[in-house]
Protein backbone atom coordinates (compact mmCIF):
# COMPACT_ATOMS: atom_id res chain seq x y z
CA UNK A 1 0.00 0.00 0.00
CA UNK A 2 1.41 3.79 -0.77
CA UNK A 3 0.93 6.55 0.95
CA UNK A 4 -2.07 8.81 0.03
CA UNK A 5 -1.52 12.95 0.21
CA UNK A 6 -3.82 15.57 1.68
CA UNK A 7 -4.33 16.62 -2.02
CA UNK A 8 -5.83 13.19 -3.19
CA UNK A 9 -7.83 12.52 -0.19
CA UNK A 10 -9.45 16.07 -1.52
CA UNK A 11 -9.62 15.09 -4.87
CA UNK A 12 -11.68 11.56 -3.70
CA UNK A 13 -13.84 13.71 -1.42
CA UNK A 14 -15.22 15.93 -3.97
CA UNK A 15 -15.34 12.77 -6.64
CA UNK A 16 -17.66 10.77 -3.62
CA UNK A 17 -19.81 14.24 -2.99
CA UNK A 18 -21.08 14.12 -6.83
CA UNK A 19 -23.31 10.47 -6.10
CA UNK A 20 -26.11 10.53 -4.78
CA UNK A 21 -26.35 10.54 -0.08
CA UNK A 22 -26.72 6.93 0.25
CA UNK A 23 -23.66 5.66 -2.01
CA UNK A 24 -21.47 8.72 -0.96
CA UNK A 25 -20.01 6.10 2.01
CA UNK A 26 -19.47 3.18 -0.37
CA UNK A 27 -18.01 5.62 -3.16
CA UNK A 28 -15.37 7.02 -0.72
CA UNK A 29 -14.11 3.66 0.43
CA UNK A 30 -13.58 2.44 -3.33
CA UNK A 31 -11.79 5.38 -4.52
CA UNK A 32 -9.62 5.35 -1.20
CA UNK A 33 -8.84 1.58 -1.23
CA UNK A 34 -8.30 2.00 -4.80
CA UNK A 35 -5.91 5.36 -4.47
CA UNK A 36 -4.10 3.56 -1.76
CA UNK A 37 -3.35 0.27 -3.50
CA UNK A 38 -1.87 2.32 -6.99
CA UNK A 39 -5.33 1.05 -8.74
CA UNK A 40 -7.17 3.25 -11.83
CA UNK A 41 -10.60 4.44 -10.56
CA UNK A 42 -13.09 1.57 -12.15
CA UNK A 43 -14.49 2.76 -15.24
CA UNK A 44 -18.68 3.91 -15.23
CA UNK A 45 -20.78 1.44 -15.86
CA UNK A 46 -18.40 -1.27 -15.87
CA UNK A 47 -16.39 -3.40 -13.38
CA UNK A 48 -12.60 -2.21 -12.24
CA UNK A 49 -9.94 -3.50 -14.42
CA UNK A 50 -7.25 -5.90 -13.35
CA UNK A 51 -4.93 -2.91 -12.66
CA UNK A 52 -1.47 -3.75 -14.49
CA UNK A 53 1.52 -3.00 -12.24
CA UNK A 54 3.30 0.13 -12.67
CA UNK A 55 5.82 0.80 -14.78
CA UNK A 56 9.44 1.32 -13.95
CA UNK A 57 12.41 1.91 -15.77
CA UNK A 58 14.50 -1.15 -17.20
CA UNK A 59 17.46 -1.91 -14.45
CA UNK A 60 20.47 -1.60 -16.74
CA UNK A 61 22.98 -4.33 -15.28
CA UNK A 62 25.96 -2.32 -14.28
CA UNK A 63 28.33 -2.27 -16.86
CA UNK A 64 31.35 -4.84 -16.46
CA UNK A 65 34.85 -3.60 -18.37
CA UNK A 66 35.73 -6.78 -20.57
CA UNK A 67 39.29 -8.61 -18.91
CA UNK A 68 40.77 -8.22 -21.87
CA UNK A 69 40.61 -4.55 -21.58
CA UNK A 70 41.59 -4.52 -18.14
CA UNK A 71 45.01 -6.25 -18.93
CA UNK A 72 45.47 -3.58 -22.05
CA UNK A 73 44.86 -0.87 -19.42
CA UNK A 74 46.98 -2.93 -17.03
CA UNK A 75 49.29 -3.50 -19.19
CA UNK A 76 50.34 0.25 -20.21
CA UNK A 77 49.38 1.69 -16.80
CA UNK A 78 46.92 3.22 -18.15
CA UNK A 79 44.18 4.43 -15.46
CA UNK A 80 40.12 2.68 -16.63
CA UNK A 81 38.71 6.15 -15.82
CA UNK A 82 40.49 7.63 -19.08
CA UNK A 83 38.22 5.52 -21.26
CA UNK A 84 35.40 7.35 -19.50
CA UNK A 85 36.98 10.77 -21.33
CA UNK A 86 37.12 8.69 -25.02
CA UNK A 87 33.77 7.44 -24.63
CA UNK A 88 30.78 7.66 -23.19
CA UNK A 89 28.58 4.01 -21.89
CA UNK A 90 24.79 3.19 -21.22
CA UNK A 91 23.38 -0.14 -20.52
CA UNK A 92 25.16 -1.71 -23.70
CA UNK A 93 25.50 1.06 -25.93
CA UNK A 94 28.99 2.83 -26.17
CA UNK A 95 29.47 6.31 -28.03
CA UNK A 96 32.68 7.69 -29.15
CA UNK A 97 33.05 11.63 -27.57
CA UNK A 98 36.52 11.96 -28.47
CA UNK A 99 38.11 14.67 -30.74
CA UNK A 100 41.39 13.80 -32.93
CA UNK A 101 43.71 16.91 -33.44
CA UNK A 102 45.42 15.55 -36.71
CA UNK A 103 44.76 17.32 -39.88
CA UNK A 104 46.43 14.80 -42.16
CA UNK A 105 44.29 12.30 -43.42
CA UNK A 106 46.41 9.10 -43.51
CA UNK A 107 47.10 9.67 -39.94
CA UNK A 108 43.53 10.61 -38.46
CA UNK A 109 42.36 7.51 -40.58
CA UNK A 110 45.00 5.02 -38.35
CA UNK A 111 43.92 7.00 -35.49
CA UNK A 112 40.61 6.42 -36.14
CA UNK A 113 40.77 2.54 -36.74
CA UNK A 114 43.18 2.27 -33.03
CA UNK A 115 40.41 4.39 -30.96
CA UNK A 116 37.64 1.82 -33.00
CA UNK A 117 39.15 -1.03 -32.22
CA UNK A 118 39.04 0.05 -28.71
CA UNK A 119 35.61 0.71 -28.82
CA UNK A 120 34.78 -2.63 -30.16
CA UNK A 121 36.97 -3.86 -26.78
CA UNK A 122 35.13 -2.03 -24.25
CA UNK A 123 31.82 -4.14 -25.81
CA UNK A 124 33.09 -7.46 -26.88
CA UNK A 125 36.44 -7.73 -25.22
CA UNK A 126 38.08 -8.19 -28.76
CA UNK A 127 40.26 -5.12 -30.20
CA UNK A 128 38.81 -4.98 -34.14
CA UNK A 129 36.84 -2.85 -36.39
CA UNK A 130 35.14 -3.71 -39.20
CA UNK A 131 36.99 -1.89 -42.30
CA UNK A 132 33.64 -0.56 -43.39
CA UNK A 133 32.63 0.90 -40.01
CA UNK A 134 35.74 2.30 -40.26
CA UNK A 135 35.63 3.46 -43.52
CA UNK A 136 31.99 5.41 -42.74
CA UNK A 137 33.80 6.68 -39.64
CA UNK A 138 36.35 8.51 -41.41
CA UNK A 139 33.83 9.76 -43.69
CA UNK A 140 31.81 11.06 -41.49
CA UNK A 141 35.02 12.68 -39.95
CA UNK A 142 35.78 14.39 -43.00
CA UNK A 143 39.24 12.50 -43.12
CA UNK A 144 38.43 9.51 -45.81
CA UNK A 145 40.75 9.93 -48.70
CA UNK A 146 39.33 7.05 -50.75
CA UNK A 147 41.74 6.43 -53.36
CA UNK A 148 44.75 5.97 -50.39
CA UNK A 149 42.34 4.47 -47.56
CA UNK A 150 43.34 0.85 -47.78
CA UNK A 151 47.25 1.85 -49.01
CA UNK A 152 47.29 3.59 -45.96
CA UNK A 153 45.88 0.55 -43.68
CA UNK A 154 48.54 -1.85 -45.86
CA UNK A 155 51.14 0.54 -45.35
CA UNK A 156 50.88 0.54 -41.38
CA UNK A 157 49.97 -3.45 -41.41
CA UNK A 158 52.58 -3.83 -38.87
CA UNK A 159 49.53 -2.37 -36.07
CA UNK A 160 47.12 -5.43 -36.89
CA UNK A 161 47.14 -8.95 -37.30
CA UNK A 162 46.30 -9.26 -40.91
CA UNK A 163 44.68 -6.84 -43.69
CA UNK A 164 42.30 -7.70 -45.71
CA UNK A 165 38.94 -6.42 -47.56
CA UNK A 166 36.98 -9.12 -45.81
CA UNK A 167 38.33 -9.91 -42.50
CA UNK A 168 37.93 -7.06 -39.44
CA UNK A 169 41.53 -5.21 -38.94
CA UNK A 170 42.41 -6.59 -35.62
CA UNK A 171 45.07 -5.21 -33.52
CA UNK A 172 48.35 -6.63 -33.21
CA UNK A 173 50.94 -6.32 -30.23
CA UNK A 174 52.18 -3.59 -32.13
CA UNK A 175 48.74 -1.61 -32.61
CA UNK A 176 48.27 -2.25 -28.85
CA UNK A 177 51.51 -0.41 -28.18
CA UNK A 178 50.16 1.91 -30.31
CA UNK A 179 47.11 2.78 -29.00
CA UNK A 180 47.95 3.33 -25.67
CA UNK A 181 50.63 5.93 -26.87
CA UNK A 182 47.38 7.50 -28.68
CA UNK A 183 45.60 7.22 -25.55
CA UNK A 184 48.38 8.70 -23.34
CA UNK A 185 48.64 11.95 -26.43
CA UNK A 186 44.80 12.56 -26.32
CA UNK A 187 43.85 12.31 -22.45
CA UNK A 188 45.03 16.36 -22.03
């Protein structure tokens, strides 16, 4: 049972003073065991509904940091609240807020595909990104430079595990190393 305020018990007052004197009583004592118990008011004419209970927000499981993220942070030394400034989490959806400073295109696109594969990590505990995703990324950044994109990618293979058009670029020990140095350059 909830608690009922002065303002209700008003409200369910005037409501039982409308009927008629000798169903005033009865009226009351529905629409008070009804306000009390988080019940609808029964319809006119017609017999209360099963009330369905109320609503309440989904309870998001708190969000667990994959282990293999953990060790990469671990790893480099590098403190879990910085991923907090990279990106932001809710329930399971994760959202990039960070801001690359590089004007050359070749560079924010390698930048791009490290901070994405992290991304990816902080979800699924594996460090890849699709090349597509990462392609519409880098559009959307303004930074694609589609005749050089995948020279570029083949040109720094060395920070992923292989390259090709139809696997996901996954990072290497290298790209690791990598990353964290791009982490350490963009947390000021």
């Amino acid at each position: 049972m909830s608690m009922i305020t002065a303002e209700e018990l008003k409200k369910i007052v005037e409501l039982a003073n409308t009927v008629p004197e000798e169903y005033r009583q009865k009226c009351f004592e529905l629409l008070l065991i009804y306000t009390l118990q988080g019940l609808p008011p029964p319809t006119q004419g017609g017999s209360p509904k099963p009330a369905t209970p109320p609503s309440h927000p989904p309870i998001h499981k708190q969000f667990v940091l994959p282990i293999d993220v953990k060790a990469f942070l671990s790893q480099y030394g590098l403190a879990e609240s910085l991923l907090w400034k990279f990106f932001l989490v809710e329930g399971t959806e994760i959202r990039p807020i960070y801001k690359l400073q590089v004007t050359k295109k070749a560079r924010a696109q390698i930048q791009h595909a490290l901070m994405m594969t992290l991304e990816t990590a902080i979800s699924t505990g594996q460090f890849q990104v699709d090349i597509e995703s990462l392609r519409t990324r880098c559009q959307d950044q303004k930074c694609y430079d589609a005749p050089n994109f995948m020279k570029n990618i083949k040109e720094n293979a060395y920070l992923f595990k292989t390259v090709t058009n139809d696997q996901p670029l996954s990072l290497s020990p290298d790209g690791k190393s990598e990353l964290a140095d791009l982490i350490e350059q963009l947390k000021d």
